[in-house]
C-alpha atoms as a PDB file:
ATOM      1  CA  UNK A   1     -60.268 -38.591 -29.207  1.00  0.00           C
ATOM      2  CA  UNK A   2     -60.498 -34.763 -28.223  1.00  0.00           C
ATOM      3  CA  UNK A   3     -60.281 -32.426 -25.756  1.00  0.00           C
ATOM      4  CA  UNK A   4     -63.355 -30.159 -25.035  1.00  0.00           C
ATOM      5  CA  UNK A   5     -62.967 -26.474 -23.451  1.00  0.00           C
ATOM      6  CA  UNK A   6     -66.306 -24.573 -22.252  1.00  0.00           C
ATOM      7  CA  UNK A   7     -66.437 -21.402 -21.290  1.00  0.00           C
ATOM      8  CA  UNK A   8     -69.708 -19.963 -19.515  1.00  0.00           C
ATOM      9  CA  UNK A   9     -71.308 -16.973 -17.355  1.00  0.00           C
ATOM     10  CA  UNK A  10     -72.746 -18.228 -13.584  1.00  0.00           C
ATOM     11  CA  UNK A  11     -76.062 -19.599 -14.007  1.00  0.00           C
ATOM     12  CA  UNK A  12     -76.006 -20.217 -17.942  1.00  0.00           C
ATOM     13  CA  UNK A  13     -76.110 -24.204 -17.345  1.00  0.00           C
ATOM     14  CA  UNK A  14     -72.480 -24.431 -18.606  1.00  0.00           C
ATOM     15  CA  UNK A  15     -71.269 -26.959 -15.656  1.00  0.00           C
ATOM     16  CA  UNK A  16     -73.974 -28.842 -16.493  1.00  0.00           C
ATOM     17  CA  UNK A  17     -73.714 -29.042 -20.236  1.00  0.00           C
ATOM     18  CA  UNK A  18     -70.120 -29.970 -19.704  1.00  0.00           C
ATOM     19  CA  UNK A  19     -70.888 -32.729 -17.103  1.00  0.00           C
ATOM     20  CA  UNK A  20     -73.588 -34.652 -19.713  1.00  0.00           C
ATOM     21  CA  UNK A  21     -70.948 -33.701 -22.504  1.00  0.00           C
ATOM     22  CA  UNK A  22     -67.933 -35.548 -20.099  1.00  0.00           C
ATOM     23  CA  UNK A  23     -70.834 -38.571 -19.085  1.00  0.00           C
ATOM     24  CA  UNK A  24     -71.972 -39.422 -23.095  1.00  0.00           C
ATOM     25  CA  UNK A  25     -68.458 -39.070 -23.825  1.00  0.00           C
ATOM     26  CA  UNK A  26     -66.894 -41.206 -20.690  1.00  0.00           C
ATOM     27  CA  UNK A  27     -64.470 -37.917 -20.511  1.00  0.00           C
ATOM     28  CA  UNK A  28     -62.537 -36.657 -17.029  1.00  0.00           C
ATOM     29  CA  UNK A  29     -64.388 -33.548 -16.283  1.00  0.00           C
ATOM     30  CA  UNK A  30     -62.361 -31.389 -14.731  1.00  0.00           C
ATOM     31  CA  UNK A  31     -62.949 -27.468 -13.330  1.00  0.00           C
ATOM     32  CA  UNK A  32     -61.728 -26.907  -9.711  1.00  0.00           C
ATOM     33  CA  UNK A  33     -58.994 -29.020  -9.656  1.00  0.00           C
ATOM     34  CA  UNK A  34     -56.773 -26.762 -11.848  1.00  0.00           C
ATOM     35  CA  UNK A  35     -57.419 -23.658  -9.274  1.00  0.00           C
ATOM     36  CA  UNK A  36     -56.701 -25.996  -6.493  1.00  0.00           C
ATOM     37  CA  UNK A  37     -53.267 -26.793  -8.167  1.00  0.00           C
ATOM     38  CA  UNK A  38     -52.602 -23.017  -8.907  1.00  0.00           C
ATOM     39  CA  UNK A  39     -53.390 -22.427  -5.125  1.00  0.00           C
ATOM     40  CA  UNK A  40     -50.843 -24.915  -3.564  1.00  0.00           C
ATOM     41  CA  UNK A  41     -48.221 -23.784  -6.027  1.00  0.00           C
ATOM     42  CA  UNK A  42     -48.793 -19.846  -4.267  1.00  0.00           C
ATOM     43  CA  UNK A  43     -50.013 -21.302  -0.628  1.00  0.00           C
ATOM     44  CA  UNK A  44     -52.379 -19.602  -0.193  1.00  0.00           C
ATOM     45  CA  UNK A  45     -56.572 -20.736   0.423  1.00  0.00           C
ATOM     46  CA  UNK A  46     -58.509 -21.301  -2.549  1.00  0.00           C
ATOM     47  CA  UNK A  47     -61.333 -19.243  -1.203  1.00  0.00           C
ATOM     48  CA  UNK A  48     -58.470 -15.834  -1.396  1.00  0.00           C
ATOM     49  CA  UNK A  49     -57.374 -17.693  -4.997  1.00  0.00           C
ATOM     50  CA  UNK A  50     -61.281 -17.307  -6.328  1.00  0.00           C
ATOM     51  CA  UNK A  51     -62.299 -13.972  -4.579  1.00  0.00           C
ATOM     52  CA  UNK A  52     -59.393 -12.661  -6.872  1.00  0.00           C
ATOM     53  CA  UNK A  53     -61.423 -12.931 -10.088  1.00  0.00           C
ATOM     54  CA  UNK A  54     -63.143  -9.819  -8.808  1.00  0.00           C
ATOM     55  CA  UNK A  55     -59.785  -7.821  -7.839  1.00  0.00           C
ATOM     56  CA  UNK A  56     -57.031 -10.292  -9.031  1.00  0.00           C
ATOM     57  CA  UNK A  57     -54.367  -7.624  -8.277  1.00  0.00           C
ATOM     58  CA  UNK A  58     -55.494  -7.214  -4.561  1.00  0.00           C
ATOM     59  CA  UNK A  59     -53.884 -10.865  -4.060  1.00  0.00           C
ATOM     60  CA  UNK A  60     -51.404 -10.983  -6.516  1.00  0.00           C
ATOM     61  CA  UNK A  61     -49.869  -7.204  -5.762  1.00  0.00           C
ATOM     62  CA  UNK A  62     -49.047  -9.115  -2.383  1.00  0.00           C
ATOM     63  CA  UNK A  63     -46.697 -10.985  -4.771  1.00  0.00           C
ATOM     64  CA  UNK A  64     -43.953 -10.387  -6.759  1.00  0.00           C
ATOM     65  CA  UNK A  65     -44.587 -10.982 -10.079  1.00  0.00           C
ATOM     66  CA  UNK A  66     -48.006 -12.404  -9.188  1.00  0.00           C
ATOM     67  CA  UNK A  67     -49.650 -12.307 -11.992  1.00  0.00           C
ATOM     68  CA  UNK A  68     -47.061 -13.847 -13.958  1.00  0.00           C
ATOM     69  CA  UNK A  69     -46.721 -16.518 -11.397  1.00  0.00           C
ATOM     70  CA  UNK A  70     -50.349 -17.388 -11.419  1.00  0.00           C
ATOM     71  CA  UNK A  71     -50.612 -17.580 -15.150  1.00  0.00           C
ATOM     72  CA  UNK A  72     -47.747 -20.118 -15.206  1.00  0.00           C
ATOM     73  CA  UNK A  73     -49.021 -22.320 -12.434  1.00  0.00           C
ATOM     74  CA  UNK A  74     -52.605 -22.399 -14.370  1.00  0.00           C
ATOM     75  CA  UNK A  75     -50.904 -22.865 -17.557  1.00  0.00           C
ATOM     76  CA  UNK A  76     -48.856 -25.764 -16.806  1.00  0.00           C
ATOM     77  CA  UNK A  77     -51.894 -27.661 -14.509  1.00  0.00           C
ATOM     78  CA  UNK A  78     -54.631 -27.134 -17.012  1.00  0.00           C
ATOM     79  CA  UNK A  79     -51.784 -28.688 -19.596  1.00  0.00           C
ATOM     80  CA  UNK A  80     -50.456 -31.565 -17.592  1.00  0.00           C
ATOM     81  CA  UNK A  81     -54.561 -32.603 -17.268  1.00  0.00           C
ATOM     82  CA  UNK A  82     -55.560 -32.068 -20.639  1.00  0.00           C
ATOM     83  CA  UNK A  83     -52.399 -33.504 -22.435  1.00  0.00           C
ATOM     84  CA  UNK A  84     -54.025 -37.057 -22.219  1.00  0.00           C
ATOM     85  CA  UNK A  85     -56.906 -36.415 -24.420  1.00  0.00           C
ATOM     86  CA  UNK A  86     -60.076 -37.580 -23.629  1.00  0.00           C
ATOM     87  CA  UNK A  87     -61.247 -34.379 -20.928  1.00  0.00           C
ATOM     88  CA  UNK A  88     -63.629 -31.916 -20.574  1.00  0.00           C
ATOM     89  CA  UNK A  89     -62.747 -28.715 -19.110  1.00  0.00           C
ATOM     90  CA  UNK A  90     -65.126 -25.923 -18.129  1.00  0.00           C
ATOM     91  CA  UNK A  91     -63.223 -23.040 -16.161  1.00  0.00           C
ATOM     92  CA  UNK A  92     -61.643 -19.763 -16.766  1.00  0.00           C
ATOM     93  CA  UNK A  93     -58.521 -19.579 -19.354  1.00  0.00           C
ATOM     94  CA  UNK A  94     -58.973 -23.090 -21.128  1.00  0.00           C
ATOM     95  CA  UNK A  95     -59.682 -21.696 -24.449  1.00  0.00           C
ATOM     96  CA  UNK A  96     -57.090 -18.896 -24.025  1.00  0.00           C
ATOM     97  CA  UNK A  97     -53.957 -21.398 -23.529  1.00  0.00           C
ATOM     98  CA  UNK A  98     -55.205 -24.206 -26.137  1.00  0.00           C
ATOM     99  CA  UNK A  99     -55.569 -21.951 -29.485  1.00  0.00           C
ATOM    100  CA  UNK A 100     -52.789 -23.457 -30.960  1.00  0.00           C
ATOM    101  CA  UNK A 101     -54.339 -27.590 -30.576  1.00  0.00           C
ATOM    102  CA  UNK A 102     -56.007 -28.080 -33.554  1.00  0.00           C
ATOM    103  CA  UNK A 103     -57.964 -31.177 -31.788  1.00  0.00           C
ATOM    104  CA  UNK A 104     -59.674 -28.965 -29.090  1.00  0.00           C
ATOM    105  CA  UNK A 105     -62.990 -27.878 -29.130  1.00  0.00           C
ATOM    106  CA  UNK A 106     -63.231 -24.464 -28.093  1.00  0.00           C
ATOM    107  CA  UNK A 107     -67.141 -23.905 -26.940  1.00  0.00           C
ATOM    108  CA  UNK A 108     -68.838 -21.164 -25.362  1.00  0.00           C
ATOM    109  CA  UNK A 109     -72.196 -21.459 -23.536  1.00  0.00           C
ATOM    110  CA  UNK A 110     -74.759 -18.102 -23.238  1.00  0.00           C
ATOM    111  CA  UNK A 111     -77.660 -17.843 -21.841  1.00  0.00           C
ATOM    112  CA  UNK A 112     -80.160 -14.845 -21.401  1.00  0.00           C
ATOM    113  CA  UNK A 113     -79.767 -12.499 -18.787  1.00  0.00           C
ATOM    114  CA  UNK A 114     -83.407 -12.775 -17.291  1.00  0.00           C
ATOM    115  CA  UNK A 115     -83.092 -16.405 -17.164  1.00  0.00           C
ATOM    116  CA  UNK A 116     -80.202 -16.308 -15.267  1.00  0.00           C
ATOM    117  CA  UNK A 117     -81.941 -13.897 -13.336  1.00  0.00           C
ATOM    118  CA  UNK A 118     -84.696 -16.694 -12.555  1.00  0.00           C
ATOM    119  CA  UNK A 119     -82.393 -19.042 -11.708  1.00  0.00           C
ATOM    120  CA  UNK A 120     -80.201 -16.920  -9.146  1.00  0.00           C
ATOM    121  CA  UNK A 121     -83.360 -16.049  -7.718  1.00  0.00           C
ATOM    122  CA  UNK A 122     -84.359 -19.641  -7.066  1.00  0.00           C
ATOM    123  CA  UNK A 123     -81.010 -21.149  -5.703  1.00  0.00           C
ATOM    124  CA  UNK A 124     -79.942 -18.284  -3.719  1.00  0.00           C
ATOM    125  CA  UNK A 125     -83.234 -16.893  -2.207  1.00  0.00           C
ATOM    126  CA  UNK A 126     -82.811 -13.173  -3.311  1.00  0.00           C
ATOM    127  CA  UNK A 127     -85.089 -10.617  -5.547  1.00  0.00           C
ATOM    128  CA  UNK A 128     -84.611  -9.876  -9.082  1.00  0.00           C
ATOM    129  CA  UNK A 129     -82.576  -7.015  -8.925  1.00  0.00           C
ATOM    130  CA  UNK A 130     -79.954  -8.281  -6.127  1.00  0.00           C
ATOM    131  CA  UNK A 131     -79.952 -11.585  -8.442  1.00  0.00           C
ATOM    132  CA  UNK A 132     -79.337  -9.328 -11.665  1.00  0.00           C
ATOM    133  CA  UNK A 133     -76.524  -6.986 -10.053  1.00  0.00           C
ATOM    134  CA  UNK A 134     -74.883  -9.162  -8.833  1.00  0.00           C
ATOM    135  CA  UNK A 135     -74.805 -11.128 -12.060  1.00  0.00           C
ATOM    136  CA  UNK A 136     -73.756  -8.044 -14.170  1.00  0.00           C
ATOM    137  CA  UNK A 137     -70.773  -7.193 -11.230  1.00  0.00           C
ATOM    138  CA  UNK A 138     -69.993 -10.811 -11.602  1.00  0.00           C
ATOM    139  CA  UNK A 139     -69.704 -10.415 -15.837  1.00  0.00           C
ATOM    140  CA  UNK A 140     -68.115  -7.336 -15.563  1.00  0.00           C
ATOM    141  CA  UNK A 141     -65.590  -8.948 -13.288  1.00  0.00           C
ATOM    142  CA  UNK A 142     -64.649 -11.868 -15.281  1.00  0.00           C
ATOM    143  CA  UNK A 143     -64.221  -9.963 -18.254  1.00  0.00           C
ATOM    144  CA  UNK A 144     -61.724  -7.883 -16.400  1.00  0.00           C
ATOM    145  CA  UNK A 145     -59.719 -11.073 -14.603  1.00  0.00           C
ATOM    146  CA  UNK A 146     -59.559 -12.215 -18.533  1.00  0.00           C
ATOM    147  CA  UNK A 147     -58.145  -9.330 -20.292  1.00  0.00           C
ATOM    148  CA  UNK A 148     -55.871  -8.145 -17.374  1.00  0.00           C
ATOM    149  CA  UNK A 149     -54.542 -11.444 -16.901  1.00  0.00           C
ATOM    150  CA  UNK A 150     -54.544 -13.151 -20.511  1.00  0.00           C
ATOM    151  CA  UNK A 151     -54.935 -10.152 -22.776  1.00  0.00           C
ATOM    152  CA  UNK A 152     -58.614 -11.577 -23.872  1.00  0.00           C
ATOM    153  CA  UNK A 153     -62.190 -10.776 -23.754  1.00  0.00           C
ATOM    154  CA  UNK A 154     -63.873 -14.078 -23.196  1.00  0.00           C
ATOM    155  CA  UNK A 155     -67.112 -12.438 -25.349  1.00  0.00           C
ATOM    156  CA  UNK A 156     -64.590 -12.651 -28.188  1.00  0.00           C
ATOM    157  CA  UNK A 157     -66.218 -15.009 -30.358  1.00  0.00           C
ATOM    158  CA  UNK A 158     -63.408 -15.658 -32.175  1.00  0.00           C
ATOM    159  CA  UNK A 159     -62.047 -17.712 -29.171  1.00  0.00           C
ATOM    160  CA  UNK A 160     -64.293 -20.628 -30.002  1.00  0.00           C
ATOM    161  CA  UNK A 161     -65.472 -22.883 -32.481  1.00  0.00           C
ATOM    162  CA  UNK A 162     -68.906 -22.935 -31.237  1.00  0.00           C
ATOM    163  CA  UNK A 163     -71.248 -20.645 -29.380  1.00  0.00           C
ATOM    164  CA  UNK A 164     -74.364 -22.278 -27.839  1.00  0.00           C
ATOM    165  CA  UNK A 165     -77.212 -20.250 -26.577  1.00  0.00           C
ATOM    166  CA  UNK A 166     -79.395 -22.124 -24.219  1.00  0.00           C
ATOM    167  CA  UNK A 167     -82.786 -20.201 -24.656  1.00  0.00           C
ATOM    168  CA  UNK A 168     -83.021 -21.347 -27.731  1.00  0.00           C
ATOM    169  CA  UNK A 169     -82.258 -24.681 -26.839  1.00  0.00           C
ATOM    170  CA  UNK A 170     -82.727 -26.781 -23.774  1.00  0.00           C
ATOM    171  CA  UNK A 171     -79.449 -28.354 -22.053  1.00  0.00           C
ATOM    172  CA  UNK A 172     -80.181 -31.884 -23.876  1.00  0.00           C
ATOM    173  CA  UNK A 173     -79.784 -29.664 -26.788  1.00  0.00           C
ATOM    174  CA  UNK A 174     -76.625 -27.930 -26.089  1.00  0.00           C
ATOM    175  CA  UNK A 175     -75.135 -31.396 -25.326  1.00  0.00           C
ATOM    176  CA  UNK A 176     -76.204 -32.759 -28.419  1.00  0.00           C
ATOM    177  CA  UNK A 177     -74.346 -30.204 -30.468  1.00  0.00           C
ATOM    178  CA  UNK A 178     -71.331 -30.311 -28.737  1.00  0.00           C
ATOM    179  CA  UNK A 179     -71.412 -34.115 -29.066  1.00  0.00           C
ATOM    180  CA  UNK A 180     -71.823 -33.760 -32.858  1.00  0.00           C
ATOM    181  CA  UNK A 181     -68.885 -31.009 -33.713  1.00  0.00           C
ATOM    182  CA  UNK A 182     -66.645 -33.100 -31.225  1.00  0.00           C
ATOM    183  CA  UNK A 183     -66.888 -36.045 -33.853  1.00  0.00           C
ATOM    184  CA  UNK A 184     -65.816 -33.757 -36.836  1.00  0.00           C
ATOM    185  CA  UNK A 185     -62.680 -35.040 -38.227  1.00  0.00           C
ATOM    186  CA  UNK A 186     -60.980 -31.895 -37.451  1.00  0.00           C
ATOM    187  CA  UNK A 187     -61.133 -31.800 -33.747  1.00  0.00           C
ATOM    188  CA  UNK A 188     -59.681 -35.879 -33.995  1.00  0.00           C
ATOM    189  CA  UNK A 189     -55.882 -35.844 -32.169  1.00  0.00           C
ATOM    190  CA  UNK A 190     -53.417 -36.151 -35.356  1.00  0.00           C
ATOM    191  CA  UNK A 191     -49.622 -36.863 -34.489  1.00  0.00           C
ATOM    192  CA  UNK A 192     -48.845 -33.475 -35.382  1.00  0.00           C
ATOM    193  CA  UNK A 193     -51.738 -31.752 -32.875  1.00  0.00           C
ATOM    194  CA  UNK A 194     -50.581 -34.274 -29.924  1.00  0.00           C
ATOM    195  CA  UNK A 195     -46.803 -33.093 -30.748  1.00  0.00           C
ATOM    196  CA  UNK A 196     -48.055 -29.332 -30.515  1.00  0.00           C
ATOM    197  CA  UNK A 197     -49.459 -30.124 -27.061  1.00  0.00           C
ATOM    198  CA  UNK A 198     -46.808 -32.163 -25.839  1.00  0.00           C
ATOM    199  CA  UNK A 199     -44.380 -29.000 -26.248  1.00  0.00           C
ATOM    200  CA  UNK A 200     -46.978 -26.671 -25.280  1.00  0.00           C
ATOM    201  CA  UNK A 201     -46.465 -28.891 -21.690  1.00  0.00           C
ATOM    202  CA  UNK A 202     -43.166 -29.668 -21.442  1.00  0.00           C
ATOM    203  CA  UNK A 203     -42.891 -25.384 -21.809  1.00  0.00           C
ATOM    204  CA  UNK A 204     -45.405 -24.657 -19.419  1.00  0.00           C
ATOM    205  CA  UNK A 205     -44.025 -26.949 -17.069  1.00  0.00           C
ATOM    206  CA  UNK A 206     -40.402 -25.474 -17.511  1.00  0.00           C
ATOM    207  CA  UNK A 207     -42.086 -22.029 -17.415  1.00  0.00           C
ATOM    208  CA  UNK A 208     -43.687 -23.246 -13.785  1.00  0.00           C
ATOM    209  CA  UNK A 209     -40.400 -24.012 -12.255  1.00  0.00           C
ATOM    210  CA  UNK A 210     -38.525 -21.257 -13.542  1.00  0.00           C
ATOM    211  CA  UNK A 211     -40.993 -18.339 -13.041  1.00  0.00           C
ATOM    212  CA  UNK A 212     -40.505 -17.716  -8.903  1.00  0.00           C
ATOM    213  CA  UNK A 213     -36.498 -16.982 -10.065  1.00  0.00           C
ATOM    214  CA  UNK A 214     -37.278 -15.557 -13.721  1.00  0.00           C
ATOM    215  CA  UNK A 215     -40.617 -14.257 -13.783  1.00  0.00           C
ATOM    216  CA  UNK A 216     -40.376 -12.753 -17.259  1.00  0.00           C
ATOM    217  CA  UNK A 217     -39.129 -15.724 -18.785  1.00  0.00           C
ATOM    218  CA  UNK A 218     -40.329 -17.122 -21.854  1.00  0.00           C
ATOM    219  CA  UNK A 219     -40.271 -20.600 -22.753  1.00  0.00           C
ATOM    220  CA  UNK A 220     -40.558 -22.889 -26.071  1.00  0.00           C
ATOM    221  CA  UNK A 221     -40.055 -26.662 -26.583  1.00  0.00           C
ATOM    222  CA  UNK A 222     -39.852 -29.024 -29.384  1.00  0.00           C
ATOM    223  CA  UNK A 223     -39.273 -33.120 -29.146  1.00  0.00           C
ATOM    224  CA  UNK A 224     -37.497 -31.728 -25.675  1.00  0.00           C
ATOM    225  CA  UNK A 225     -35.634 -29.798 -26.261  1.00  0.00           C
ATOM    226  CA  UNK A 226     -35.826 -26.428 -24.212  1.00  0.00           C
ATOM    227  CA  UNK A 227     -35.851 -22.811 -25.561  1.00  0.00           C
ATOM    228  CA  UNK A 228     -35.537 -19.971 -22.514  1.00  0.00           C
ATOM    229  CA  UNK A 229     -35.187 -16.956 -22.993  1.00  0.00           C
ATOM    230  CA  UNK A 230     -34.790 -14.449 -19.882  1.00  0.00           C
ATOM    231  CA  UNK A 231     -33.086 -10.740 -19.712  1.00  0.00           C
ATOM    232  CA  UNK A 232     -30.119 -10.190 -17.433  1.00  0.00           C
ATOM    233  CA  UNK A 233     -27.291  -8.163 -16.055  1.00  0.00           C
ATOM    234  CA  UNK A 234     -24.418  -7.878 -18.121  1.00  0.00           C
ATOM    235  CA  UNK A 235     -22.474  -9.243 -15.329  1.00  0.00           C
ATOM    236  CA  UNK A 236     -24.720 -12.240 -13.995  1.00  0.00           C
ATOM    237  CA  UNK A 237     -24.132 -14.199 -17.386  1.00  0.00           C
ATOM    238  CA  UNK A 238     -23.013 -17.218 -16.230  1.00  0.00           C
ATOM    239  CA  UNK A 239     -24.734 -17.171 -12.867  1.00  0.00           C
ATOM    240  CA  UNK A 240     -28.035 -17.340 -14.323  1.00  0.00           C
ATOM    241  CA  UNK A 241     -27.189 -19.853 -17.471  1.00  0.00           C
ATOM    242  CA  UNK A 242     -25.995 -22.323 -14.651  1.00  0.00           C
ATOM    243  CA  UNK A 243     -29.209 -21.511 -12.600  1.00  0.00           C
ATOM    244  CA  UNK A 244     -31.643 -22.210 -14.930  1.00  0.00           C
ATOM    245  CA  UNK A 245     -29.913 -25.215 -16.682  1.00  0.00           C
ATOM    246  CA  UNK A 246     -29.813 -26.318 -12.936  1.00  0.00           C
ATOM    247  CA  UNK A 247     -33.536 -26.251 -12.558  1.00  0.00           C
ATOM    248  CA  UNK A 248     -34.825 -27.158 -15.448  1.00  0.00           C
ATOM    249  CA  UNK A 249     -32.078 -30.190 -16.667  1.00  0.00           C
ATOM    250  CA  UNK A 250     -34.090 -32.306 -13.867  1.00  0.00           C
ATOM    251  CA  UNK A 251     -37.771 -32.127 -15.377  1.00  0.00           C
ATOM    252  CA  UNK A 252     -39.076 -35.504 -16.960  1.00  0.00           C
ATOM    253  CA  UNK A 253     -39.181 -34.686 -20.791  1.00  0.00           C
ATOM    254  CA  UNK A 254     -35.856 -32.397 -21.420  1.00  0.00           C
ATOM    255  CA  UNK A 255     -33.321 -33.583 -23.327  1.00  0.00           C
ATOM    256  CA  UNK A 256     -31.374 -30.565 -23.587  1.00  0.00           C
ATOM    257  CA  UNK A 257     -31.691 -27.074 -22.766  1.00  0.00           C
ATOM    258  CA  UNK A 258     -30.697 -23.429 -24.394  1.00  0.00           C
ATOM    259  CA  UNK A 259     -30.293 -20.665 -22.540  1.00  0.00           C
ATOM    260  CA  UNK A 260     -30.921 -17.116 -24.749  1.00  0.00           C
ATOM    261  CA  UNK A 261     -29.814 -14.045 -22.487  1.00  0.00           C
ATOM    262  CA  UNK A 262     -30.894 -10.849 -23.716  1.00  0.00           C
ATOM    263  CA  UNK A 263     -28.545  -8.568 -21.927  1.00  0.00           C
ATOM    264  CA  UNK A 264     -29.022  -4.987 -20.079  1.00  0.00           C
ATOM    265  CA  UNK A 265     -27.719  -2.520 -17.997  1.00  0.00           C
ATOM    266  CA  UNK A 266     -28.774  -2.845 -14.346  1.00  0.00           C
ATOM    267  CA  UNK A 267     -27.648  -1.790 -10.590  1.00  0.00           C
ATOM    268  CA  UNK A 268     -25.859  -4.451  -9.173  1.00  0.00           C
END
């Protein structure tokens, strides 16, 4: 069993080398349903929600703390559907929040730019050089969502374990490979890479239910038991210990919680 992330460009056949990956597999695919999660947590359309990737701070400046909101809520859906095993994700920011599972297969699918070209062309009706601006905006774009919001360039090949290029191979291709590294022993779930995950969730989750209250919040976990750690007023001490125990003391999986207060100096 295995979890398989794939990143990919528009129009570089990654949706559908993930699909035939999830179908020879008999894996959940999953894509959307993580940004529809992420979009009832902020209530707002997921139409706003995936215009963002090409100004995410226009919608989240509306927000406090909106990018550190958003990244939470993403965090702890893509989590909660991958903990289980057995999925295929292809979407933004898989790869970025599953570096640490040892039994994920981080791929990334490329394909030429003329061929995506050719194939903008012929599903949207346009000429080549609307088809290849807008495909360069649209690059240029989601390499700026990444690093603004996660810190990484998705053309980082270090992010993955394998890089498939479709002109070189057709789609059939592509799927075969990823079928074959996904049987290597070292992308099997161990104990010890389920545990990592398990934490990994239980701390996103926490970090999901905290983060409208205490936005810069960070948040560990191990067998349960809860590690935050959040900055405050010399003076709000036990306010905000009884807060957060109060919140996250109710979410299925905690055994205990510890509170770590790194104190400054702020108006009242």
């Amino acid at each position: 069993m295995s979890i398989i992330t794939i990143s990919r460009g528009s129009y570089s056949h990654g949706k559908e080398v993930a699909e035939k990956v999830a179908e020879a597999l008999n894996y959940q695919c999953v894509s959307r349903e993580i940004l529809l999660e992420a979009t009832e947590q902020f209530h707002i359309p997921e139409i706003k929600l995936i215009r963002a990737i090409h100004d995410p701070f226009s919608v989240f400046n509306r927000f406090t703390y909106g990018k550190e909101r958003y990244v939470a809520y993403i965090q702890a859906a893509l989590l909660k559907h991958v903990q289980i095993d057995n999925v295929v994700y292809h979407g933004l920011a898989g790869h970025f929040f599953l570096q640490e599972v040892q039994h994920v297969l981080k791929v990334r699918v490329i394909a030429d730019l003329s061929d995506r070209v050719n194939e903008e062309m012929k599903r949207e009706g346009i000429t080549a050089e609307e088809a290849q601006y807008i495909l360069k905006k649209d690059d240029h774009e989601r390499r700026k969502w990444s690093l603004q919001l996660y810190g990484h360039d998705t053309l980082d090949a270090n992010l993955y374990d394998l890089v498939v290029h479709i002109k070189r191979k057709e789609v059939d291709d592509a799927v075969g490979l990823i079928l074959h590294a996904a049987k290597m022993s070292c992308f099997q779930t161990t104990p010890e890479s389920q545990k990592i995950i398990n934490d990994l969730t239980l701390a996103a989750e926490v970090k999901a239910a905290l983060v409208d209250e205490f936005p810069t919040s960070t948040v560990t976990a191990e067998d349960g038991d809860v590690h935050v750690n959040v900055e405050m007023r010399l003076n709000h001490q036990t306010k905000i210990v009884n807060s957060i125990k109060s919140i996250v003391e109710g979410i299925d999986g905690v055994k205990d919680v510890d509170v770590y207060l790194n104190p400054f100096i702020g108006v009242n």
